[in-house]
N, C-alpha and C. Protein backbone atom coordinates (compact mmCIF):
# COMPACT_ATOMS: atom_id res chain seq x y z
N UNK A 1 109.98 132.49 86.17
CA UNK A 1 109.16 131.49 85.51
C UNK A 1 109.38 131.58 84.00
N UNK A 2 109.76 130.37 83.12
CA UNK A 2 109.73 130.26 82.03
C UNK A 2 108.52 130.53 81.40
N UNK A 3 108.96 132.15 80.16
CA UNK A 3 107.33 131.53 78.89
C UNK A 3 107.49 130.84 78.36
N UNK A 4 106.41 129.94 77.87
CA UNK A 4 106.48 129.11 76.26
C UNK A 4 104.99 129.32 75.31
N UNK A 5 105.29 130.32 74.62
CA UNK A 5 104.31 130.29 73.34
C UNK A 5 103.46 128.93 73.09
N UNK A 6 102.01 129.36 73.14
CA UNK A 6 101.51 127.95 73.14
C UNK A 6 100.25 128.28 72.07
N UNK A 7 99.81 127.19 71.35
CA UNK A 7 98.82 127.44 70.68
C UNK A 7 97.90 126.10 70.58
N UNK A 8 96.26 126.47 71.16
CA UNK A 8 95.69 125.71 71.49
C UNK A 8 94.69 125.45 70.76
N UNK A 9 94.63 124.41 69.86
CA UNK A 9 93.29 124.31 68.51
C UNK A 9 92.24 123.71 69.17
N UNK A 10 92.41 122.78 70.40
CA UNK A 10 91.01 122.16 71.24
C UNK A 10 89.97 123.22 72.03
N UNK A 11 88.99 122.55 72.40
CA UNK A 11 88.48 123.08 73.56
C UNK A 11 89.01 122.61 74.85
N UNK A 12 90.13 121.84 74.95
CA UNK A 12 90.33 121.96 76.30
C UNK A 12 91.25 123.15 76.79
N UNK A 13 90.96 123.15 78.14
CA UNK A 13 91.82 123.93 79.00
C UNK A 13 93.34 124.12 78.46
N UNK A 14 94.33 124.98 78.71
CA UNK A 14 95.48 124.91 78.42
C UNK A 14 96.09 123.85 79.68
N UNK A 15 97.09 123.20 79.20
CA UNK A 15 97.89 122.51 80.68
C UNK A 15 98.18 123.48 81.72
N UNK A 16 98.00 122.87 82.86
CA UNK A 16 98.52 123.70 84.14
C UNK A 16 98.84 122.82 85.00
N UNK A 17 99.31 123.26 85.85
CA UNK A 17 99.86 122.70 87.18
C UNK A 17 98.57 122.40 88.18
N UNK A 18 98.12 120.99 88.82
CA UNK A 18 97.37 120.76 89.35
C UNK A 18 97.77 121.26 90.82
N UNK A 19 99.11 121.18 91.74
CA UNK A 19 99.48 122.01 92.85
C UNK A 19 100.39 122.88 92.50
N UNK A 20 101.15 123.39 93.47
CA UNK A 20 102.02 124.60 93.72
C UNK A 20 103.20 123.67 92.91
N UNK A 21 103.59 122.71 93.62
CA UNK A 21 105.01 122.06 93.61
C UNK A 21 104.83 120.87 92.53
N UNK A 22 103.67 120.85 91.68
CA UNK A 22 103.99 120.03 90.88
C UNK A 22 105.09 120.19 89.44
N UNK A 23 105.66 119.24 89.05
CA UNK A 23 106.78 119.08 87.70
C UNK A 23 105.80 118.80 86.23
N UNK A 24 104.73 118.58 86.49
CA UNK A 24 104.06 118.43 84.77
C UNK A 24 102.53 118.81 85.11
N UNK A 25 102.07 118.83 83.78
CA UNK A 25 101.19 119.38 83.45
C UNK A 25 100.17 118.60 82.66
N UNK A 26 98.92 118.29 82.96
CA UNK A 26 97.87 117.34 82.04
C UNK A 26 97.83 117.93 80.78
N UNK A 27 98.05 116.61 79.80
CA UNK A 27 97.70 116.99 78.87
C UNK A 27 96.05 115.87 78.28
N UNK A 28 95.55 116.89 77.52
CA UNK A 28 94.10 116.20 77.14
C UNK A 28 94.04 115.59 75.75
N UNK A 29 93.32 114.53 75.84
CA UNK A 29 92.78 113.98 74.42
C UNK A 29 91.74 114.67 73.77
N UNK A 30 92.46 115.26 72.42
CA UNK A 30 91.99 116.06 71.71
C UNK A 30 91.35 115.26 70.30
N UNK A 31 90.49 113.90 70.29
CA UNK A 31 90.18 113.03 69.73
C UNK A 31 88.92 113.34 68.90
N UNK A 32 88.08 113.42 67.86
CA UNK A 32 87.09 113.45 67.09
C UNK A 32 85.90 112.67 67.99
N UNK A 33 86.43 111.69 67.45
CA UNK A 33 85.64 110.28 68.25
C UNK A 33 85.83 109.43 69.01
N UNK A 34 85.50 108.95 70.28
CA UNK A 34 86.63 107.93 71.41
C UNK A 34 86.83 106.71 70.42
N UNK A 35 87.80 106.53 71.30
CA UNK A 35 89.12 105.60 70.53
C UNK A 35 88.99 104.50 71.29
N UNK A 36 88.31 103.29 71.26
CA UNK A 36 88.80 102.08 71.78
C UNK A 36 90.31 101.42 72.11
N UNK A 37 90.80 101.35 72.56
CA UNK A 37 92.01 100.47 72.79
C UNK A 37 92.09 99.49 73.34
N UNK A 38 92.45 98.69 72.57
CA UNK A 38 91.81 97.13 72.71
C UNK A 38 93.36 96.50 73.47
N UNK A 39 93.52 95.57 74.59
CA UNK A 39 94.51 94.61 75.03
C UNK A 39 95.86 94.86 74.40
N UNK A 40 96.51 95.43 74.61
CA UNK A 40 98.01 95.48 73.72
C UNK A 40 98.36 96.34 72.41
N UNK A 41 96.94 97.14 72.29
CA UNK A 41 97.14 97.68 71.23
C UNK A 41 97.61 99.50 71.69
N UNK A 42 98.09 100.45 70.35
CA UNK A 42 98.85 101.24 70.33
C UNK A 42 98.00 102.26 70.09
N UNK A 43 98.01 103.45 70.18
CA UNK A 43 97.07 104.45 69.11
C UNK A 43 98.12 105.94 69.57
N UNK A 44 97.66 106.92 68.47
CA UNK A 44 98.58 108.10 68.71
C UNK A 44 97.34 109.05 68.65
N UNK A 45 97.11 109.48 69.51
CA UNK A 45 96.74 110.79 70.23
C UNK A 45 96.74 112.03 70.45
N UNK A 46 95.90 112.79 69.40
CA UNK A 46 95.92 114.56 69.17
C UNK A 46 95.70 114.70 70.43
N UNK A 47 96.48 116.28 70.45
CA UNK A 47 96.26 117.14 71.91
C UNK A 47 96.37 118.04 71.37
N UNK A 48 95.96 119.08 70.29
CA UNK A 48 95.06 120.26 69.56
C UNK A 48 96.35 120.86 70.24
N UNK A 49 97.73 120.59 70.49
CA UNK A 49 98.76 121.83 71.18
C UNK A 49 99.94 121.69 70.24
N UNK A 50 100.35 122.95 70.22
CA UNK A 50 101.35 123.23 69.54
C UNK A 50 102.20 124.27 70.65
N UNK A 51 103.43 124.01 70.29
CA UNK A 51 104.49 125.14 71.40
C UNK A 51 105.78 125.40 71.07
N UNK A 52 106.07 126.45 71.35
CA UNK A 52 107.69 127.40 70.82
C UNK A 52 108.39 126.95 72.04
N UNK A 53 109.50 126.09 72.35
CA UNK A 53 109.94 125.95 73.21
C UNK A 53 111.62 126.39 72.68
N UNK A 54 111.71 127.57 74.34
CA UNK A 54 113.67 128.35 73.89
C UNK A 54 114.51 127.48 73.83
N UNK A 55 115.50 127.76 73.08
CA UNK A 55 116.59 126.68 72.72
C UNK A 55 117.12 126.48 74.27
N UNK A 56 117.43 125.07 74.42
CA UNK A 56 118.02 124.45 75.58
C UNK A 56 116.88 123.65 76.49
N UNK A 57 115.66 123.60 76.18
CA UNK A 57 114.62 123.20 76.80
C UNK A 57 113.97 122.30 75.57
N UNK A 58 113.26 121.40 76.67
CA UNK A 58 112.31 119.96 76.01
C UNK A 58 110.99 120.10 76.82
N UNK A 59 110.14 119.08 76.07
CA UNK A 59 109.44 119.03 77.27
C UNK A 59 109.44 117.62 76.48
N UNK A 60 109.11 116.58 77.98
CA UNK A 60 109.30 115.51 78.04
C UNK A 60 107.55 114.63 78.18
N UNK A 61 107.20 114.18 77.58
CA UNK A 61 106.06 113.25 77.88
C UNK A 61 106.16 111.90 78.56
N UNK A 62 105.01 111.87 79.84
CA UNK A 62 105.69 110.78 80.75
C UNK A 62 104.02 110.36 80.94
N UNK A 63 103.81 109.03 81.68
CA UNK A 63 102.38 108.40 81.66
C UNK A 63 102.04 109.13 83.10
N UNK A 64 100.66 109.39 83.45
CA UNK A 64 99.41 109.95 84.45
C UNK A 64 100.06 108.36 85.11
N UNK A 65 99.90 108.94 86.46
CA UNK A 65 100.03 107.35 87.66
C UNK A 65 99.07 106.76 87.58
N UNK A 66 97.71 107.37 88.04
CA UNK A 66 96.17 107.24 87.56
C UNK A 66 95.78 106.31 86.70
N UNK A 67 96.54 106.77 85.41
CA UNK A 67 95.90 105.67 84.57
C UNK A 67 96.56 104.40 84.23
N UNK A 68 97.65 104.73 85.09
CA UNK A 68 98.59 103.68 84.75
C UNK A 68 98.14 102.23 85.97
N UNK A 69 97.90 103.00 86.89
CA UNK A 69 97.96 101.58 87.86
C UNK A 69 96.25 101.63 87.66
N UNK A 70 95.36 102.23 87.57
CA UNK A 70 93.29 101.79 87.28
C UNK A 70 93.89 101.09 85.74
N UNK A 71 94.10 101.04 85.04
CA UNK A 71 93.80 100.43 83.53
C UNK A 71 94.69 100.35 83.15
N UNK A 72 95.95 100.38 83.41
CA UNK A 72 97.21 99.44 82.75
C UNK A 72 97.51 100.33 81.34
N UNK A 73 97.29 102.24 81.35
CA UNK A 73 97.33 102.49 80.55
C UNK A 73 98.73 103.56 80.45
N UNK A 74 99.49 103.44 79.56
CA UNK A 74 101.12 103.97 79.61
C UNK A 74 101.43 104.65 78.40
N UNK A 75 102.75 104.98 78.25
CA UNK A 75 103.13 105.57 76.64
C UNK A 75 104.52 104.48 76.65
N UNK A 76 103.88 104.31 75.46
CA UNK A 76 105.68 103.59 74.64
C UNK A 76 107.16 103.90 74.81
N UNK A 77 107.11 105.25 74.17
CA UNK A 77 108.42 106.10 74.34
C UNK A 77 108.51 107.33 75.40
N UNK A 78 108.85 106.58 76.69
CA UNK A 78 108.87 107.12 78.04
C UNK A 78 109.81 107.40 78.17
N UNK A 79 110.63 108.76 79.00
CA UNK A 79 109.98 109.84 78.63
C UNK A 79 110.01 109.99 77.36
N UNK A 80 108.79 110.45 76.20
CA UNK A 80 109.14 110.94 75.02
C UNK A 80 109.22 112.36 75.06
N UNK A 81 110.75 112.32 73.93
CA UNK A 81 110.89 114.06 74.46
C UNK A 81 110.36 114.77 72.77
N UNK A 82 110.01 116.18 72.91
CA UNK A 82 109.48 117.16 72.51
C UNK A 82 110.76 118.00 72.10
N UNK A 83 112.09 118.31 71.24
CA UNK A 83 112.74 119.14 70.66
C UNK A 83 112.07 120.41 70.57
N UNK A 84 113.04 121.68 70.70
CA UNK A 84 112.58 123.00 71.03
C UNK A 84 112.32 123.53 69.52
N UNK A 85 112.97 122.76 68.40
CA UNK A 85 112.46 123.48 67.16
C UNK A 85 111.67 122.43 66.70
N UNK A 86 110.60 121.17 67.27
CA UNK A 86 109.31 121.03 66.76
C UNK A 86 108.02 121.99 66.47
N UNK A 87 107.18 122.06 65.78
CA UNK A 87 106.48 123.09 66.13
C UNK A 87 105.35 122.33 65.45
N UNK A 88 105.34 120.80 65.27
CA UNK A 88 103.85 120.24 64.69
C UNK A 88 103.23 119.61 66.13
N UNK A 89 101.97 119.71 66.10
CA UNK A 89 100.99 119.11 67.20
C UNK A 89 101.75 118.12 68.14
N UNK A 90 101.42 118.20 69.39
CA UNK A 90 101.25 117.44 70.53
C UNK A 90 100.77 116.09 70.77
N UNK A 91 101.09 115.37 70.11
CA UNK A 91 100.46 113.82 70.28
C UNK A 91 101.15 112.57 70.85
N UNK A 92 100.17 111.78 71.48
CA UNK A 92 100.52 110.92 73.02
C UNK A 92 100.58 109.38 72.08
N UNK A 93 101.70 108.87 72.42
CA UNK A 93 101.74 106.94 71.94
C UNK A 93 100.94 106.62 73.16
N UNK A 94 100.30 106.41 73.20
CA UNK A 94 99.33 105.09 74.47
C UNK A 94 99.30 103.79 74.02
N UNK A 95 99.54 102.56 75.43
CA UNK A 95 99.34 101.80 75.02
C UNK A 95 98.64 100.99 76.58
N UNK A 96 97.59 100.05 75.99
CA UNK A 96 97.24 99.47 76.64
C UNK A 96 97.84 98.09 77.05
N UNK A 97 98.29 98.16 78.04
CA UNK A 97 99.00 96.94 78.88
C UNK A 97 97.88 95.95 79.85
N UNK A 98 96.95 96.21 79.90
CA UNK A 98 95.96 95.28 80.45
C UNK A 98 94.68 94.46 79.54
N UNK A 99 94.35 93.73 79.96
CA UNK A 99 93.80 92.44 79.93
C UNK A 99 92.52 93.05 79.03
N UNK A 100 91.87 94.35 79.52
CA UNK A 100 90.40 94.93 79.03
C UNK A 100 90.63 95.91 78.45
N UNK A 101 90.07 96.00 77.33
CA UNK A 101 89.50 97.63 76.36
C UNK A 101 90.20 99.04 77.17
N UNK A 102 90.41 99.74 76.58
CA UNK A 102 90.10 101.06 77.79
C UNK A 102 89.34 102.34 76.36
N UNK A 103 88.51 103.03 76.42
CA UNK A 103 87.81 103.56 75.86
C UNK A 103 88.74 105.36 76.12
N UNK A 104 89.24 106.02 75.20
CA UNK A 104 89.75 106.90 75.23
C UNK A 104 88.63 108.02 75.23
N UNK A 105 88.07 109.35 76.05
CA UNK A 105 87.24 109.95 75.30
C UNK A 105 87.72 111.38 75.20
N UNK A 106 87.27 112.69 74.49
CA UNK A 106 87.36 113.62 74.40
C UNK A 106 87.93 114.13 75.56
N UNK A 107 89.07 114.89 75.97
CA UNK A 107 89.17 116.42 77.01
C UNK A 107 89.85 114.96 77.93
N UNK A 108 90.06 113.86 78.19
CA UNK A 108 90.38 113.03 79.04
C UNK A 108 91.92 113.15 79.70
N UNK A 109 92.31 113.47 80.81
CA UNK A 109 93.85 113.72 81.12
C UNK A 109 94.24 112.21 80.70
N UNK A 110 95.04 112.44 79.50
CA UNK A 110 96.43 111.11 78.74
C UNK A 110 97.57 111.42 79.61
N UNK A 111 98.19 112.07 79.42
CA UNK A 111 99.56 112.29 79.89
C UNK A 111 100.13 113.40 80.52
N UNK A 112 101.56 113.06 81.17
CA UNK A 112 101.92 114.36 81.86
C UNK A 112 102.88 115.11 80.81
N UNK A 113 103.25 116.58 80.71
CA UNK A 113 104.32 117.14 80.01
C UNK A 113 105.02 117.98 80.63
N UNK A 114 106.25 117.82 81.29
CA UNK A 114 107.46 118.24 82.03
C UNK A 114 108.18 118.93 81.09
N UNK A 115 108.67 120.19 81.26
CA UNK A 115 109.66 120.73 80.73
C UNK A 115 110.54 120.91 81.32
N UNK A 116 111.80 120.93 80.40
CA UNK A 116 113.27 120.39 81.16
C UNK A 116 114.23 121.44 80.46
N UNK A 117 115.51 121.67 81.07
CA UNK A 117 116.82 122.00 80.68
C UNK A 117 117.38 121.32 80.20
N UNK A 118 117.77 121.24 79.32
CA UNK A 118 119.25 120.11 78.70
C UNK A 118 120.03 120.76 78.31
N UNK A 119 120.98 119.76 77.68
CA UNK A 119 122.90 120.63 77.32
C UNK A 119 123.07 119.55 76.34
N UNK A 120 123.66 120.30 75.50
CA UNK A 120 124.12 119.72 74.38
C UNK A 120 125.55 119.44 74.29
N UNK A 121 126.15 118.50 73.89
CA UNK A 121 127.62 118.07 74.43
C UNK A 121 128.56 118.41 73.40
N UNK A 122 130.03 118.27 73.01
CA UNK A 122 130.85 118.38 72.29
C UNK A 122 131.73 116.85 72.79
N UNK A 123 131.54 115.76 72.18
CA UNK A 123 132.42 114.60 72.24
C UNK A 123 133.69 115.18 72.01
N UNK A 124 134.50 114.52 72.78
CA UNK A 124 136.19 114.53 72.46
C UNK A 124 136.44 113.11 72.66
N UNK A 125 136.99 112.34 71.85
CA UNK A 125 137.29 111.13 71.71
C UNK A 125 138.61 110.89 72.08
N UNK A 126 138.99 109.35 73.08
CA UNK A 126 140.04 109.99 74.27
C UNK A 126 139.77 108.07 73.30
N UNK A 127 141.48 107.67 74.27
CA UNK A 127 141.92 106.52 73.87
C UNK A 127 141.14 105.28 75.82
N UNK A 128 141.78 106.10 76.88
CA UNK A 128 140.90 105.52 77.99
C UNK A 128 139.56 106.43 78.72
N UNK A 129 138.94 105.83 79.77
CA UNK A 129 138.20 106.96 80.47
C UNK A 129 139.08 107.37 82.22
N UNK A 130 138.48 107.82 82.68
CA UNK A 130 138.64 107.86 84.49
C UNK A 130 138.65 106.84 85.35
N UNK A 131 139.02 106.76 85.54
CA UNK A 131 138.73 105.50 86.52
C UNK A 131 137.67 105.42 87.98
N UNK A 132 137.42 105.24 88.47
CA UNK A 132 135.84 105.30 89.52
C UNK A 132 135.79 104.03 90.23
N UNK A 133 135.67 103.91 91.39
CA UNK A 133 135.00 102.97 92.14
C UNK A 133 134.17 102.12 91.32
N UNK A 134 133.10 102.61 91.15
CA UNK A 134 132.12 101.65 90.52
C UNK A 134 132.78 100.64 89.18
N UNK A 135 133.61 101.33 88.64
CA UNK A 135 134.47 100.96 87.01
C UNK A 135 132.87 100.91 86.24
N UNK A 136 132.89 99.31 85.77
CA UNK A 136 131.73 99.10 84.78
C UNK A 136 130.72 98.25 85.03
N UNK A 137 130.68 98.27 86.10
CA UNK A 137 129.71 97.65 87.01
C UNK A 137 127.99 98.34 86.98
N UNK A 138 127.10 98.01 86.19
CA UNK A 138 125.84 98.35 86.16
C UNK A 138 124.69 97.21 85.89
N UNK A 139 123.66 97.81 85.46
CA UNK A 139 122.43 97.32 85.29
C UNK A 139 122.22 96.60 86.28
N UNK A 140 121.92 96.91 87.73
CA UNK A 140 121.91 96.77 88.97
C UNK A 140 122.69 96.83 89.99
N UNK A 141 123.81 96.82 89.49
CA UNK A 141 124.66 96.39 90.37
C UNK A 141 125.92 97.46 90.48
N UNK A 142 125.75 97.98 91.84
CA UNK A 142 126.81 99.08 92.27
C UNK A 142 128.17 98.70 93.23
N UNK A 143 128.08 97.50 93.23
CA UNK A 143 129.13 96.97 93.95
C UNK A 143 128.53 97.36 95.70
N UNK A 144 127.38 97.81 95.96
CA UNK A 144 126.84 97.65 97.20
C UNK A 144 125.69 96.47 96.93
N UNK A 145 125.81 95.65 98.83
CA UNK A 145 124.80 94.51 98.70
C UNK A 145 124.19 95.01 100.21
């Protein structure tokens, strides 16, 4: 099991895993005062967390299902990722995609936070690529119907 140094300025709980086999972890609104969010509008979102994450790892911020399909409530920059040498606060883009208000309040699960492996690449700049079945065939379409 991976550590990650964490430092928690809220009263909420630290994130954890709600089952055995889950991939993320609630994170809470760490807000003064609830936050209205009115029809289409944006707001950015303390979560009192700060974290040392080892080089080669992210953690990725992704929207609660929950709140996404009850109140039409999401994040902007999905997944937004978390760099391992950030080390300023934890905060959520929300945005409201439905028709009504949604009232943000204190300790409230906003979002999920997945931590990941990544690799960092070395480009070599080539004159063609490989060639593949598929060639350049995307944004739906795999050459299967």
């Amino acid at each position: 099991m991976l550590k990650v140094n964490i430092i928690n300025t809220s009263s909420n709980p630290l994130p954890s895993y709600a089952t055995p086999l889950s991939a993320g972890v609630d994170l809470y609104a760490n807000n003064e005062a609830p936050i209205v969010l009115e029809s289409l509008q944006r707001c950015l979102v303390p979560t009192g967390l700060y974290i040392e994450l080892p080089p080669g790892y992210e953690a990725q911020l992704r929207p609660r299902s929950g709140l996404a399909i009850r109140h039409g409530i999401s994040l902007l920059n999905t997944p937004g990722t978390i760099d391992a040498d950030y080390r300023g606060e934890i905060k959520v883009i929300l945005v409201n995609l439905s028709p009504d208000p949604f009232t943000i309040q204190k300790g409230e699960r906003i979002a999920q936070m997945v931590i990941a492996r990544h690799e960092q690449v070395q480009w070599e700049e080539v004159n063609t690529l490989g060639e593949t079945r598929r060639g350049s065939g995307g944004f739906g379409h795999t050459g299967k119907h």
